[in-house]
PDB file of N, CA and C in Angstrom:
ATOM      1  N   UNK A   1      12.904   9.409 -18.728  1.00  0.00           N
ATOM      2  CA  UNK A   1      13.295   9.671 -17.355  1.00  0.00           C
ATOM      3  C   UNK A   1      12.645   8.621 -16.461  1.00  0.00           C
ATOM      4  N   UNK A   2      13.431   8.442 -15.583  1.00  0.00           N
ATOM      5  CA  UNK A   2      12.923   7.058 -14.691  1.00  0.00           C
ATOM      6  C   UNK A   2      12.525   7.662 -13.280  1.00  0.00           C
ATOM      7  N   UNK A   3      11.825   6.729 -12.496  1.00  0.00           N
ATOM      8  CA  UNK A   3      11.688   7.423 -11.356  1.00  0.00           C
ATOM      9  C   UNK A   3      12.755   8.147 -10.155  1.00  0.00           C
ATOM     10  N   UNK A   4      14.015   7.280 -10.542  1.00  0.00           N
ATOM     11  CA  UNK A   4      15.479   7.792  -9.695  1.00  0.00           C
ATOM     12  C   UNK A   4      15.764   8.681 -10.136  1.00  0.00           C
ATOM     13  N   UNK A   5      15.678   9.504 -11.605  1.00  0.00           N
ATOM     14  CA  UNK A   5      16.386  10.279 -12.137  1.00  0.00           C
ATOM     15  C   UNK A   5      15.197  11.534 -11.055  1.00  0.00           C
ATOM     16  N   UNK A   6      13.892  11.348 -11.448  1.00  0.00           N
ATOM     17  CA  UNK A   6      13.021  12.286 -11.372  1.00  0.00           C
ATOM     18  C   UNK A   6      12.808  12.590  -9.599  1.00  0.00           C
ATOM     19  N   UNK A   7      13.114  11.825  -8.453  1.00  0.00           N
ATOM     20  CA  UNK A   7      13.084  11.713  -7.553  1.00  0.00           C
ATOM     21  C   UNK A   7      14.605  12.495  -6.576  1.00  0.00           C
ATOM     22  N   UNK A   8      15.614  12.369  -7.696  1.00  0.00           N
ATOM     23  CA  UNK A   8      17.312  12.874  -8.016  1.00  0.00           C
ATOM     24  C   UNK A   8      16.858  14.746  -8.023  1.00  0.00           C
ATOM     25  N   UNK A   9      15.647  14.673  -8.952  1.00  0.00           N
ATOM     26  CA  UNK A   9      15.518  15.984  -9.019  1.00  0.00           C
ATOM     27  C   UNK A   9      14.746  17.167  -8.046  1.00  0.00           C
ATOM     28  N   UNK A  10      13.798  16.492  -7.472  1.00  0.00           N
ATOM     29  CA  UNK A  10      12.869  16.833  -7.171  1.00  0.00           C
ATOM     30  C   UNK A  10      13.502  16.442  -5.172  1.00  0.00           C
ATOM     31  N   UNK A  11      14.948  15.933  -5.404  1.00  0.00           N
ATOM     32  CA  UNK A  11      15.473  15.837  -4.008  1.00  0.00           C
ATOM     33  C   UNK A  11      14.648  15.173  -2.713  1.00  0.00           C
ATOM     34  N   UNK A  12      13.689  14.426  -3.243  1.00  0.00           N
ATOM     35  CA  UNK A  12      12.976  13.614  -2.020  1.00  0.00           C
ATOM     36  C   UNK A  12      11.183  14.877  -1.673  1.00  0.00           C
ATOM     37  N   UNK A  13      11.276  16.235  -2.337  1.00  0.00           N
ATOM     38  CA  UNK A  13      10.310  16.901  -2.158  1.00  0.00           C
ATOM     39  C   UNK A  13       9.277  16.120  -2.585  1.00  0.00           C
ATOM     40  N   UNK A  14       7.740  16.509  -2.119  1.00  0.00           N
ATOM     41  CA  UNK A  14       6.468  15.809  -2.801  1.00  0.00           C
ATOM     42  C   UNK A  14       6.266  16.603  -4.119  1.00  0.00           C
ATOM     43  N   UNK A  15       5.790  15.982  -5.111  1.00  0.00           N
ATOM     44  CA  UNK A  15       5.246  16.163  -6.113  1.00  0.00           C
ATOM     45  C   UNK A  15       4.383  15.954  -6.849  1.00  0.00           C
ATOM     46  N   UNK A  16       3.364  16.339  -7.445  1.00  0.00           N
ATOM     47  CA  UNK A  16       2.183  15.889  -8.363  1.00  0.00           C
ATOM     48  C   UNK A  16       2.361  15.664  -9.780  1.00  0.00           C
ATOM     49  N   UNK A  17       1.874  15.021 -10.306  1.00  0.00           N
ATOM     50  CA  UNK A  17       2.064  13.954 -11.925  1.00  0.00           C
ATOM     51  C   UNK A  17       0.537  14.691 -12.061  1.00  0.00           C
ATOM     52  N   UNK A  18       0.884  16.303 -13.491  1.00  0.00           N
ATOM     53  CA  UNK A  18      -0.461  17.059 -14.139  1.00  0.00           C
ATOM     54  C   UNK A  18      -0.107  16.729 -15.211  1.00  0.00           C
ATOM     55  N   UNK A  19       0.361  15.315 -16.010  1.00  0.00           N
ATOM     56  CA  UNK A  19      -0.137  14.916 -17.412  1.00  0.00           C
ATOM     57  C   UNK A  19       0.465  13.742 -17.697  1.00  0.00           C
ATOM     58  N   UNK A  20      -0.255  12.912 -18.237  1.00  0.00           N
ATOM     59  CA  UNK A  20      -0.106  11.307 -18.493  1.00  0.00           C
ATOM     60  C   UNK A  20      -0.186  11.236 -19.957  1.00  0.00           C
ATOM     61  N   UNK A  21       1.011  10.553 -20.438  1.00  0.00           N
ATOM     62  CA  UNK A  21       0.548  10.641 -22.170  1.00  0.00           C
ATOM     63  C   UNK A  21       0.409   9.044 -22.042  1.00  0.00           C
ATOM     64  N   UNK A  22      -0.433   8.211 -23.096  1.00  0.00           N
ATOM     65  CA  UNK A  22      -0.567   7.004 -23.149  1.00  0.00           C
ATOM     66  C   UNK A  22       0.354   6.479 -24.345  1.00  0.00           C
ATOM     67  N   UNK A  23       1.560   5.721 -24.164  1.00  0.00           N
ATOM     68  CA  UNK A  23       2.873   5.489 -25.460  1.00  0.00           C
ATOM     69  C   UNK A  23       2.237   5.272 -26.529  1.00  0.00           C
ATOM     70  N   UNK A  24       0.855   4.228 -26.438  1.00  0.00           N
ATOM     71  CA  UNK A  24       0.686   3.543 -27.574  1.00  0.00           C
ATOM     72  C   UNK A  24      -0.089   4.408 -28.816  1.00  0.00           C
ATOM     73  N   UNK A  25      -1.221   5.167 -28.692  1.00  0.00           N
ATOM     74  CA  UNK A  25      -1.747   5.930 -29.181  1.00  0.00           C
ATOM     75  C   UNK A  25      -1.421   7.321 -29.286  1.00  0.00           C
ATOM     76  N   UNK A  26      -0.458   8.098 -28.300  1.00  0.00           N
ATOM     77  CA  UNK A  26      -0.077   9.140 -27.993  1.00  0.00           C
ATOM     78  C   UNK A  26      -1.438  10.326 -27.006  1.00  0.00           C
ATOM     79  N   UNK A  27      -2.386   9.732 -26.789  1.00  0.00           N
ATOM     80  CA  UNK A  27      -3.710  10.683 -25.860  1.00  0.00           C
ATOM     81  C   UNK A  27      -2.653  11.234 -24.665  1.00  0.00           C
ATOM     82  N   UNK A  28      -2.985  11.989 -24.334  1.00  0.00           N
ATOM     83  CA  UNK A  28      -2.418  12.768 -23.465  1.00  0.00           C
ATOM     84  C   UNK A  28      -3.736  13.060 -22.328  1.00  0.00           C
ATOM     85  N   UNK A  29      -3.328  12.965 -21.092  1.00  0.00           N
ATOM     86  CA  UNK A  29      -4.253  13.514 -19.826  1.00  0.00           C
ATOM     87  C   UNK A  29      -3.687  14.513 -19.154  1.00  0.00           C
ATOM     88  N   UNK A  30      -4.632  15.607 -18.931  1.00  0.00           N
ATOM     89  CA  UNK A  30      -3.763  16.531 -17.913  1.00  0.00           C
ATOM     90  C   UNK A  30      -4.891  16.720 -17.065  1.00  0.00           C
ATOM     91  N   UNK A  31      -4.386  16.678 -15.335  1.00  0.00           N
ATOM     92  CA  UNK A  31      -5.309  16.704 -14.181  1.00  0.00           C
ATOM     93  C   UNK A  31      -4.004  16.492 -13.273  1.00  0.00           C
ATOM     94  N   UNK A  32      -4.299  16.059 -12.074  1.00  0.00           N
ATOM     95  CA  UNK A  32      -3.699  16.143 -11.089  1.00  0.00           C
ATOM     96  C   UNK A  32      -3.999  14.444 -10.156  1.00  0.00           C
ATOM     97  N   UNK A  33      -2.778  13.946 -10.989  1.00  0.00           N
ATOM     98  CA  UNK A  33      -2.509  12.355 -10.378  1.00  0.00           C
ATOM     99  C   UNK A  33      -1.641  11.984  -9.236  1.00  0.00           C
ATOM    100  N   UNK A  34      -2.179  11.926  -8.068  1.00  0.00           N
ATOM    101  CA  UNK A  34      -1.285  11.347  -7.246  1.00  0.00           C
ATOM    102  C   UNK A  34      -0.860  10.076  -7.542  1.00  0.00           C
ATOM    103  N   UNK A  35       0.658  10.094  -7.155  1.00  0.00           N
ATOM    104  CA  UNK A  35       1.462   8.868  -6.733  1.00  0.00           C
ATOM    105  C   UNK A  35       1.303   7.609  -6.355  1.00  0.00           C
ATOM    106  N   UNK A  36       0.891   6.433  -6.863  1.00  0.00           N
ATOM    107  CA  UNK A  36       0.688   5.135  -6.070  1.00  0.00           C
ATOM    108  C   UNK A  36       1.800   4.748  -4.652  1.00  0.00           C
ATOM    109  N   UNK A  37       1.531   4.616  -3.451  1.00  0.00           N
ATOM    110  CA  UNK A  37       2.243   4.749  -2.165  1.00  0.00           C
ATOM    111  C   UNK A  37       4.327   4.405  -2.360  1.00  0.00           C
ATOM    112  N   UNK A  38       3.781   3.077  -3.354  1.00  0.00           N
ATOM    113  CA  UNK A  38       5.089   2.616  -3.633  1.00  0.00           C
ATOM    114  C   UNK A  38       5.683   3.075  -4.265  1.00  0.00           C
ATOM    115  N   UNK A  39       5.520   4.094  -5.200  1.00  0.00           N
ATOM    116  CA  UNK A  39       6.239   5.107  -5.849  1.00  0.00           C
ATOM    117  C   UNK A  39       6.590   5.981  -5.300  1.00  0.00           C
ATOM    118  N   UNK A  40       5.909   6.679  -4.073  1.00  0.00           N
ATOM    119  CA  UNK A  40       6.129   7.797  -2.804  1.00  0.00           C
ATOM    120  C   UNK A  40       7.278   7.120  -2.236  1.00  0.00           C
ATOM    121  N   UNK A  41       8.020   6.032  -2.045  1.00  0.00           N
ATOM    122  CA  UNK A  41       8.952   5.939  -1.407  1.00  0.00           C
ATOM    123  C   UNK A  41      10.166   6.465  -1.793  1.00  0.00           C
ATOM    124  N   UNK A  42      11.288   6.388  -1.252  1.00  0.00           N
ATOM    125  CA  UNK A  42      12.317   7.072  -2.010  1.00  0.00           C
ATOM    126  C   UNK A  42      12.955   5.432  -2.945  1.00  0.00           C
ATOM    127  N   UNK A  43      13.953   5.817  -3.366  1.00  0.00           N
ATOM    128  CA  UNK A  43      14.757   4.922  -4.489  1.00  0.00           C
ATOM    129  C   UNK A  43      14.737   3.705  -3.629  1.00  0.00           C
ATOM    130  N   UNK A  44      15.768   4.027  -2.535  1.00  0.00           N
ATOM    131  CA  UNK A  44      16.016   2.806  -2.278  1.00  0.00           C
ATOM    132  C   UNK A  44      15.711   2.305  -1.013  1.00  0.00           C
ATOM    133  N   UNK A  45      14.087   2.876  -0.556  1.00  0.00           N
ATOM    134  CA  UNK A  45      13.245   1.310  -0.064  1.00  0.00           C
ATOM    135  C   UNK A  45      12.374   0.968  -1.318  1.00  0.00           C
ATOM    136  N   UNK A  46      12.349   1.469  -2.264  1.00  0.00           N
ATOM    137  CA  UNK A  46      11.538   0.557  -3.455  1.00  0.00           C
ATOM    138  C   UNK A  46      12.230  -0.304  -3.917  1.00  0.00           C
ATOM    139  N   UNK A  47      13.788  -0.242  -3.666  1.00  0.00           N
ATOM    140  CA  UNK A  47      14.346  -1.506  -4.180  1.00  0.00           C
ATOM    141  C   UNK A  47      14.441  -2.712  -3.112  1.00  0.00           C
ATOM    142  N   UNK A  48      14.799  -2.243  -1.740  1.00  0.00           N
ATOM    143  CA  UNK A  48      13.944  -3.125  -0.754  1.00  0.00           C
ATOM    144  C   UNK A  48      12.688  -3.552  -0.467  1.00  0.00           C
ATOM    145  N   UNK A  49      11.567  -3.277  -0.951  1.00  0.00           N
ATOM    146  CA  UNK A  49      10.254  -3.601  -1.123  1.00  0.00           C
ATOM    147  C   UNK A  49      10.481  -4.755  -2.101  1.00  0.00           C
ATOM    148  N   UNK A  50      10.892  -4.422  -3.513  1.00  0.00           N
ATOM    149  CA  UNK A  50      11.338  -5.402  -4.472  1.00  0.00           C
ATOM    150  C   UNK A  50      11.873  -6.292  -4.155  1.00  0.00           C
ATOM    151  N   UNK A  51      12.982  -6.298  -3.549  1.00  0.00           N
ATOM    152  CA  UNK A  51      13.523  -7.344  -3.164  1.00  0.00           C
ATOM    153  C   UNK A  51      12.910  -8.313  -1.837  1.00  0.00           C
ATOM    154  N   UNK A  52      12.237  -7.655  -1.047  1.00  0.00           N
ATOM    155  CA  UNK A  52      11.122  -8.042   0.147  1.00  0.00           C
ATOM    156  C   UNK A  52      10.306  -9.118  -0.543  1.00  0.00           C
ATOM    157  N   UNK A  53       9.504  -8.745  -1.536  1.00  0.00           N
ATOM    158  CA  UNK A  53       8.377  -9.525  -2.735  1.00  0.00           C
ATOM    159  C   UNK A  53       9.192 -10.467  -3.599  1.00  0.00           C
ATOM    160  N   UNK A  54      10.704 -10.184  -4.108  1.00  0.00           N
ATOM    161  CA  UNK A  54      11.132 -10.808  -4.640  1.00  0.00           C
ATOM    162  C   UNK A  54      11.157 -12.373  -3.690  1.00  0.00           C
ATOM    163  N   UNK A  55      12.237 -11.986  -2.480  1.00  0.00           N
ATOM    164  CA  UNK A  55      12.534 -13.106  -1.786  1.00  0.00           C
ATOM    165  C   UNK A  55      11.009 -14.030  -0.242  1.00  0.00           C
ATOM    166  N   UNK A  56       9.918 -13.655  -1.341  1.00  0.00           N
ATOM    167  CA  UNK A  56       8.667 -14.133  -0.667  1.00  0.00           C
ATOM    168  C   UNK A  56       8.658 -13.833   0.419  1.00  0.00           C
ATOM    169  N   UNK A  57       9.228 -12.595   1.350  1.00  0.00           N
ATOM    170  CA  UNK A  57       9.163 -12.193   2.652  1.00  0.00           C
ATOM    171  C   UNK A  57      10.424 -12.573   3.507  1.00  0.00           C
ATOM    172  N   UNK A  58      10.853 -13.468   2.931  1.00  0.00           N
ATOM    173  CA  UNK A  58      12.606 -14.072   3.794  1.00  0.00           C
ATOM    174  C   UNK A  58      12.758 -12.947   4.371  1.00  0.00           C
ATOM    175  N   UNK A  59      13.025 -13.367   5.526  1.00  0.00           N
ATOM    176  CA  UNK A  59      14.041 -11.869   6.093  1.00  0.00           C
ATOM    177  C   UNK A  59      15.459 -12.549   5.791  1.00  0.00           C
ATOM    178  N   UNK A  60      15.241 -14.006   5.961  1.00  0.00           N
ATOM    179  CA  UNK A  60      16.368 -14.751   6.319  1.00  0.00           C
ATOM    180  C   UNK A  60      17.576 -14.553   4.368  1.00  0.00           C
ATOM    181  N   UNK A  61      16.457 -14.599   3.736  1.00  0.00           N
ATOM    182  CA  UNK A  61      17.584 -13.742   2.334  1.00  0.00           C
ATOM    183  C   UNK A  61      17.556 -12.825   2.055  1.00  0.00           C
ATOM    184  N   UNK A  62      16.859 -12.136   2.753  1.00  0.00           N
ATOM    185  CA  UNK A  62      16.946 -10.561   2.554  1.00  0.00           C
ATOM    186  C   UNK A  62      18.593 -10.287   3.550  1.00  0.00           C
ATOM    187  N   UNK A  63      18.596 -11.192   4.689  1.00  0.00           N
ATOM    188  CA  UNK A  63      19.832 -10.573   5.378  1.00  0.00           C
ATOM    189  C   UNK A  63      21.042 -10.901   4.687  1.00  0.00           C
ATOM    190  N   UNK A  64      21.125 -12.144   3.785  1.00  0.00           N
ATOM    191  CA  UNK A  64      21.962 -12.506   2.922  1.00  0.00           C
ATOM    192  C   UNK A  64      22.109 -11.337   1.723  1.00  0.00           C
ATOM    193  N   UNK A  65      21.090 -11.050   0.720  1.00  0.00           N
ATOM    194  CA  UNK A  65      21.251  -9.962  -0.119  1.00  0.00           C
ATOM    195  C   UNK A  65      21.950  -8.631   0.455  1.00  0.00           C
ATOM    196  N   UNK A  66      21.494  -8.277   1.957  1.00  0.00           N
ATOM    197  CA  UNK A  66      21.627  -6.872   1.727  1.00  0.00           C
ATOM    198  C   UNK A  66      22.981  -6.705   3.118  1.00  0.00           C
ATOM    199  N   UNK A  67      23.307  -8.304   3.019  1.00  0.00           N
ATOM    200  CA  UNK A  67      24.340  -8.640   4.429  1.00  0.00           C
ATOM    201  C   UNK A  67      24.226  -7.571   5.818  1.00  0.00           C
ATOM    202  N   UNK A  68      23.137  -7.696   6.133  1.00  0.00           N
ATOM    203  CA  UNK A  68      23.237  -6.918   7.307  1.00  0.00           C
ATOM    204  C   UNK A  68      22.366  -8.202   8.107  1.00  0.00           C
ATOM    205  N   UNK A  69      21.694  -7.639   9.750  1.00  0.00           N
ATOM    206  CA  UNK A  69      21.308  -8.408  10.530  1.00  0.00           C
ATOM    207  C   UNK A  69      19.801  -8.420  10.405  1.00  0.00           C
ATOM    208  N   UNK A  70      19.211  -9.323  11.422  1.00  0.00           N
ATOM    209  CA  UNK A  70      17.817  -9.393  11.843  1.00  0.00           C
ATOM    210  C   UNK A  70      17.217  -8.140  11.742  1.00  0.00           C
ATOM    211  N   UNK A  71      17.756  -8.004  12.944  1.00  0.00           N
ATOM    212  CA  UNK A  71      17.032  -6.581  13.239  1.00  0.00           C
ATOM    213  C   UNK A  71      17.165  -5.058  12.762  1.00  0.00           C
ATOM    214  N   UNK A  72      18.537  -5.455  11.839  1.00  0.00           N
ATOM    215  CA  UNK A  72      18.245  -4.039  11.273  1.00  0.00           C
ATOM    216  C   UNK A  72      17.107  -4.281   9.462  1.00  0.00           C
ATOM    217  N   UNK A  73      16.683  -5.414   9.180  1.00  0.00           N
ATOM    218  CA  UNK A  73      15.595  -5.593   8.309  1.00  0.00           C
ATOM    219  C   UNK A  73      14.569  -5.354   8.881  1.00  0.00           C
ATOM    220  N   UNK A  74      14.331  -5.936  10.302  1.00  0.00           N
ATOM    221  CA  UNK A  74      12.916  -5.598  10.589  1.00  0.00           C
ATOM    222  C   UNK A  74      12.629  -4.095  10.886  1.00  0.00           C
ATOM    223  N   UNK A  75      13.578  -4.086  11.414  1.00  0.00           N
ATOM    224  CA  UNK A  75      13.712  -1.929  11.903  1.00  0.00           C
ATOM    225  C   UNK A  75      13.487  -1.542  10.719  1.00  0.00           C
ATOM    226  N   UNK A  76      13.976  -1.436   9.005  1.00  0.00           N
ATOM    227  CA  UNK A  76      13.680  -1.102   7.957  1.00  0.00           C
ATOM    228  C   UNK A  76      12.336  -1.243   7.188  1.00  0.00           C
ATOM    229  N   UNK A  77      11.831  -2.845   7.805  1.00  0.00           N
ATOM    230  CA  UNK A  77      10.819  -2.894   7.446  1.00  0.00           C
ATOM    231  C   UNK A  77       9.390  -2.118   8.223  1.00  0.00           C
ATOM    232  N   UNK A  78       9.799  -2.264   9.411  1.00  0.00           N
ATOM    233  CA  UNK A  78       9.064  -1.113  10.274  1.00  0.00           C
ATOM    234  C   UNK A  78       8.561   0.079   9.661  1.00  0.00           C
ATOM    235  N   UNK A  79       9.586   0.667   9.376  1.00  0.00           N
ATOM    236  CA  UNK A  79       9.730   2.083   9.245  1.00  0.00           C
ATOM    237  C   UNK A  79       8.784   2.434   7.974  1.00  0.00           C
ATOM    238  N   UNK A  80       9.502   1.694   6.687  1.00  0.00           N
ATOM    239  CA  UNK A  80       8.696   1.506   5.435  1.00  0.00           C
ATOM    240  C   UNK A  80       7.388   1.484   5.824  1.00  0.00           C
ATOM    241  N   UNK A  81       6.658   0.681   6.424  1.00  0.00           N
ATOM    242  CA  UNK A  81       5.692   0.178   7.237  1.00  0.00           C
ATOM    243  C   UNK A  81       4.161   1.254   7.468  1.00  0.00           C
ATOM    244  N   UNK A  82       5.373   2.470   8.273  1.00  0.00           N
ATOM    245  CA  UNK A  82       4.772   3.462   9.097  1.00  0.00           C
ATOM    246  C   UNK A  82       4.850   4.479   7.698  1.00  0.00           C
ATOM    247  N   UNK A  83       5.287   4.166   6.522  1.00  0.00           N
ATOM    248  CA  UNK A  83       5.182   5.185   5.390  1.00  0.00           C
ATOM    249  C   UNK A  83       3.718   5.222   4.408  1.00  0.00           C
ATOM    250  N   UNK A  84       3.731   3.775   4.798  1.00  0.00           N
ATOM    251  CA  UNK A  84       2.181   3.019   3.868  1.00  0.00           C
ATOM    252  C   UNK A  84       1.035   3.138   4.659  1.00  0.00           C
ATOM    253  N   UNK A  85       0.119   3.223   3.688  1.00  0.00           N
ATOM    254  CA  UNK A  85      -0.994   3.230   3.958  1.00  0.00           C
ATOM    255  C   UNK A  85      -1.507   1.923   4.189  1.00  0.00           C
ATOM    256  N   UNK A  86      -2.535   1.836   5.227  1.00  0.00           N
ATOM    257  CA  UNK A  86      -3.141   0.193   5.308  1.00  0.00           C
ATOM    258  C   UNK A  86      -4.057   0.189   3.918  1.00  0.00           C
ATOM    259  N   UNK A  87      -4.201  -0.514   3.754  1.00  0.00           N
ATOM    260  CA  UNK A  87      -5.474  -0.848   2.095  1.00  0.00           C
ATOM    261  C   UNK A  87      -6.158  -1.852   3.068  1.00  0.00           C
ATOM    262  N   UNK A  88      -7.644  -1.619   3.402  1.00  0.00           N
ATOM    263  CA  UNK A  88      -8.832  -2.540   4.112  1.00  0.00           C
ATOM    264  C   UNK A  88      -8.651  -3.168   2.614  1.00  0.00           C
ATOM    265  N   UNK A  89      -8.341  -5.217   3.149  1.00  0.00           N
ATOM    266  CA  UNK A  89      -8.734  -5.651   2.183  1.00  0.00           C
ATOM    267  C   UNK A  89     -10.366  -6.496   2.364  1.00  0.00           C
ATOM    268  N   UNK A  90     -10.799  -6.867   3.395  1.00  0.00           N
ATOM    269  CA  UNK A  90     -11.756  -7.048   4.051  1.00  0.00           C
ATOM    270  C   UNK A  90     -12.853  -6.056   4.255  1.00  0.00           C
ATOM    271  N   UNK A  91     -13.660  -6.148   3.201  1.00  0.00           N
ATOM    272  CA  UNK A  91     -14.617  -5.110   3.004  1.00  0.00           C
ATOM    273  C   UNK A  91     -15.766  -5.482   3.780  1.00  0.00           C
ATOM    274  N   UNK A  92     -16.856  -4.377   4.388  1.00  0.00           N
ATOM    275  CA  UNK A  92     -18.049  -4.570   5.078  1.00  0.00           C
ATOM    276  C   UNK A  92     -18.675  -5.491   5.002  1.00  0.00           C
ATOM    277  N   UNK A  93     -19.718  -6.107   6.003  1.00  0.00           N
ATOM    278  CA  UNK A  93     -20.544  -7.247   5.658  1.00  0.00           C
ATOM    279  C   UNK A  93     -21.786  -6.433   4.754  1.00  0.00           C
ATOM    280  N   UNK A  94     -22.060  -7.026   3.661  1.00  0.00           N
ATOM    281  CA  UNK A  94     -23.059  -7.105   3.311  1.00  0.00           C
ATOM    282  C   UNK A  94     -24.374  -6.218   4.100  1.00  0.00           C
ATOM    283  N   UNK A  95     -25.455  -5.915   3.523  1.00  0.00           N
ATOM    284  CA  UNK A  95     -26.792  -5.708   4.459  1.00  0.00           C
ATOM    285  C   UNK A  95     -27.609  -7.070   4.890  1.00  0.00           C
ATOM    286  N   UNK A  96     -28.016  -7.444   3.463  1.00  0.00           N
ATOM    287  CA  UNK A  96     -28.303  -9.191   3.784  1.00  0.00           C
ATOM    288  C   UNK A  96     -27.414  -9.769   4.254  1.00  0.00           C
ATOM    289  N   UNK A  97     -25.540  -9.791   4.485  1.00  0.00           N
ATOM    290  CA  UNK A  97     -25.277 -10.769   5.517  1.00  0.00           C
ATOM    291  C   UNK A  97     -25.506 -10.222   6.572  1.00  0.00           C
ATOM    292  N   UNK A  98     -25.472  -9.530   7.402  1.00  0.00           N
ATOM    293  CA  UNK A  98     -25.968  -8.839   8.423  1.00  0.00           C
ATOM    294  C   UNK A  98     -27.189  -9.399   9.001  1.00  0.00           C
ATOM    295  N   UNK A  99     -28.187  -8.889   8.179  1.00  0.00           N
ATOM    296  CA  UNK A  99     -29.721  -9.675   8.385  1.00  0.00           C
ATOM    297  C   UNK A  99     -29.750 -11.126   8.619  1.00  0.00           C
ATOM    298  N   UNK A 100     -28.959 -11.774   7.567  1.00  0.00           N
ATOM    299  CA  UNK A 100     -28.767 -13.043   7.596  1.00  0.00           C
ATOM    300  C   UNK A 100     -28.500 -13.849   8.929  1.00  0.00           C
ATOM    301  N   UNK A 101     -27.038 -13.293   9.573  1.00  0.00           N
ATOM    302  CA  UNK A 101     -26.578 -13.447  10.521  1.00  0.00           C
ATOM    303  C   UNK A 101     -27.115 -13.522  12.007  1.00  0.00           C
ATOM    304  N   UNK A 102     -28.158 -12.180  12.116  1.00  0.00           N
ATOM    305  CA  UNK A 102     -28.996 -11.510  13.069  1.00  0.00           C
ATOM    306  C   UNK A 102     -30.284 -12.519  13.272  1.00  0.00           C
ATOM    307  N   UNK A 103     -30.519 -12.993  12.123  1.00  0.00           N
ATOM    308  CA  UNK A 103     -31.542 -14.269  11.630  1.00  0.00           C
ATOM    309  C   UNK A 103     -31.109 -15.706  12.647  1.00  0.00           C
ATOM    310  N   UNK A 104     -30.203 -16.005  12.423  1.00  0.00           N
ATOM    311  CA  UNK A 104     -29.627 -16.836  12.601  1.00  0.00           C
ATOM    312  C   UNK A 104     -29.083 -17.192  14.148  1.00  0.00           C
ATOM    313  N   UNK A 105     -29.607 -15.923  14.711  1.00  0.00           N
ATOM    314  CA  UNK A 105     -28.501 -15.373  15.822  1.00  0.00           C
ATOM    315  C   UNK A 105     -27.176 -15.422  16.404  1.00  0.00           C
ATOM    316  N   UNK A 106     -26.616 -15.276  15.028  1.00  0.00           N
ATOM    317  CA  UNK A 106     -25.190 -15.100  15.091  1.00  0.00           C
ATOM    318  C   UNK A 106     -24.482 -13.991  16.095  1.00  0.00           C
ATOM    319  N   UNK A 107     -25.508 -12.821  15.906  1.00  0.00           N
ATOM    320  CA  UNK A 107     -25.029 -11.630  16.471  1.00  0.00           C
ATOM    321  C   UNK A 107     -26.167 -10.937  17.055  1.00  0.00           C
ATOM    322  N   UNK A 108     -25.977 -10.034  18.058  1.00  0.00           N
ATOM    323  CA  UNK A 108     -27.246  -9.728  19.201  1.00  0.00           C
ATOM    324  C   UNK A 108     -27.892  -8.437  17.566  1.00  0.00           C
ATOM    325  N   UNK A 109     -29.131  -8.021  17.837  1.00  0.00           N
ATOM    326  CA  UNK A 109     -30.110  -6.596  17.571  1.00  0.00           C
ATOM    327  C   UNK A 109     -28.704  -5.380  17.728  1.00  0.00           C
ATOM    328  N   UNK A 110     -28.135  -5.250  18.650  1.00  0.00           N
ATOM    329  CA  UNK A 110     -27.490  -4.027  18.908  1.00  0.00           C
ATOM    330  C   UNK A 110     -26.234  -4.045  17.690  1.00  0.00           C
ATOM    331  N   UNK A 111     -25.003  -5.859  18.256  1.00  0.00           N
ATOM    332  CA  UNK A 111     -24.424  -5.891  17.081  1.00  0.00           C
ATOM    333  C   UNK A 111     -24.814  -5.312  15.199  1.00  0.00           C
ATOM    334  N   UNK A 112     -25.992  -5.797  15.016  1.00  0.00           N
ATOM    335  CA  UNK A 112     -26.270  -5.958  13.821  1.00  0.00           C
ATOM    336  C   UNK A 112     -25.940  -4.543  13.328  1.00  0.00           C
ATOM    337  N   UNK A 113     -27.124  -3.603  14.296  1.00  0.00           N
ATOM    338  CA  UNK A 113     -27.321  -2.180  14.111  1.00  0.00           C
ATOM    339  C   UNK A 113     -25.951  -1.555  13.750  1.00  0.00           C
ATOM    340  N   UNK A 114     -24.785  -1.585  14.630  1.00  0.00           N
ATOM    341  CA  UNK A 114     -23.535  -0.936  14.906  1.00  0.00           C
ATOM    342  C   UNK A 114     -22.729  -1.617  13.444  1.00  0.00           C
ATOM    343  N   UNK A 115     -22.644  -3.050  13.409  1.00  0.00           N
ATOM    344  CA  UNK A 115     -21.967  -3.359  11.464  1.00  0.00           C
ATOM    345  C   UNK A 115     -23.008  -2.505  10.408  1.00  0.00           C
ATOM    346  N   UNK A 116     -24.211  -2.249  10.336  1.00  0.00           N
ATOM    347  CA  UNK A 116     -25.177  -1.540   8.830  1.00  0.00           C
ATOM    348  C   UNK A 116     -24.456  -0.105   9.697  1.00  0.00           C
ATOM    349  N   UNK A 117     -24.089   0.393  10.513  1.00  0.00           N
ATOM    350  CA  UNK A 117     -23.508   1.872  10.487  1.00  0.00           C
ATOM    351  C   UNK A 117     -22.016   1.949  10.486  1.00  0.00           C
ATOM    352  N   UNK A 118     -21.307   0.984  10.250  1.00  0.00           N
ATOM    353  CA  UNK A 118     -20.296   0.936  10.011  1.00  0.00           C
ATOM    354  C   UNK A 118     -19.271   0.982  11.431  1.00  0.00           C
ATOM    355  N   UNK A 119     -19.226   0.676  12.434  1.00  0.00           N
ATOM    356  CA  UNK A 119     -18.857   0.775  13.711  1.00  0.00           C
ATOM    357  C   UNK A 119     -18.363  -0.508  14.362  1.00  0.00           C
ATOM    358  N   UNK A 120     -18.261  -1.421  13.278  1.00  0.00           N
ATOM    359  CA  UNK A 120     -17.982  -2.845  14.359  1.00  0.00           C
ATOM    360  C   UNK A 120     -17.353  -2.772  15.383  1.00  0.00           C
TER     361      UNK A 120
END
């Protein structure tokens, strides 16, 4: 069963994945696995996502593939958009860069304090 069939069934409702078998060995997991975001979408913005990544962001062949306009890709892409989660790929400074920085006087005593509590 593929994800369209299972998504066909389940009519767009949310659902939880309570067992993972692994093909190669046959181990089996049972717990309670949420969905990676891009799988939460329905069928077919995952095939627009695909095709988004496929055509390196083009809108300009994306409007060719899916022959519609500007703005109704970006309106689509919007929307998709507001479905995802942000992923911070830019993780905290350091404690030593912090110190480092504060050293250096990159950044005032108060700055420093407010990045080690997480508040930039």
């Amino acid at each position: 069963m593929d994800w369209q069939e299972l998504t066909n069934l389940t009519r767009g409702q949310p659902f939880v994945v309570e067992r993972v078998r692994l093909t190669g060995n046959g181990v089996a997991i049972e717990g309670e696995f949420e969905l990676p975001q891009l799988a939460q979408l329905a069928v077919e913005d995952q095939v627009f996502v695909t095709a988004f990544v496929r055509c390196h962001g083009s809108i300009k062949e994306m409007e060719r593939i899916f022959g519609v306009s500007y703005p109704t890709i970006k309106s689509r892409l919007n929307r998709i958009t507001q479905m995802l989660e942000f992923v911070e790929t830019d993780p905290a400074p350091s404690r030593a860069d912090v110190i480092d920085r504060l050293r250096r006087g990159e950044i005032t005593a108060q700055e420093a304090v407010s990045e080690l509590e997480g508040r930039t």
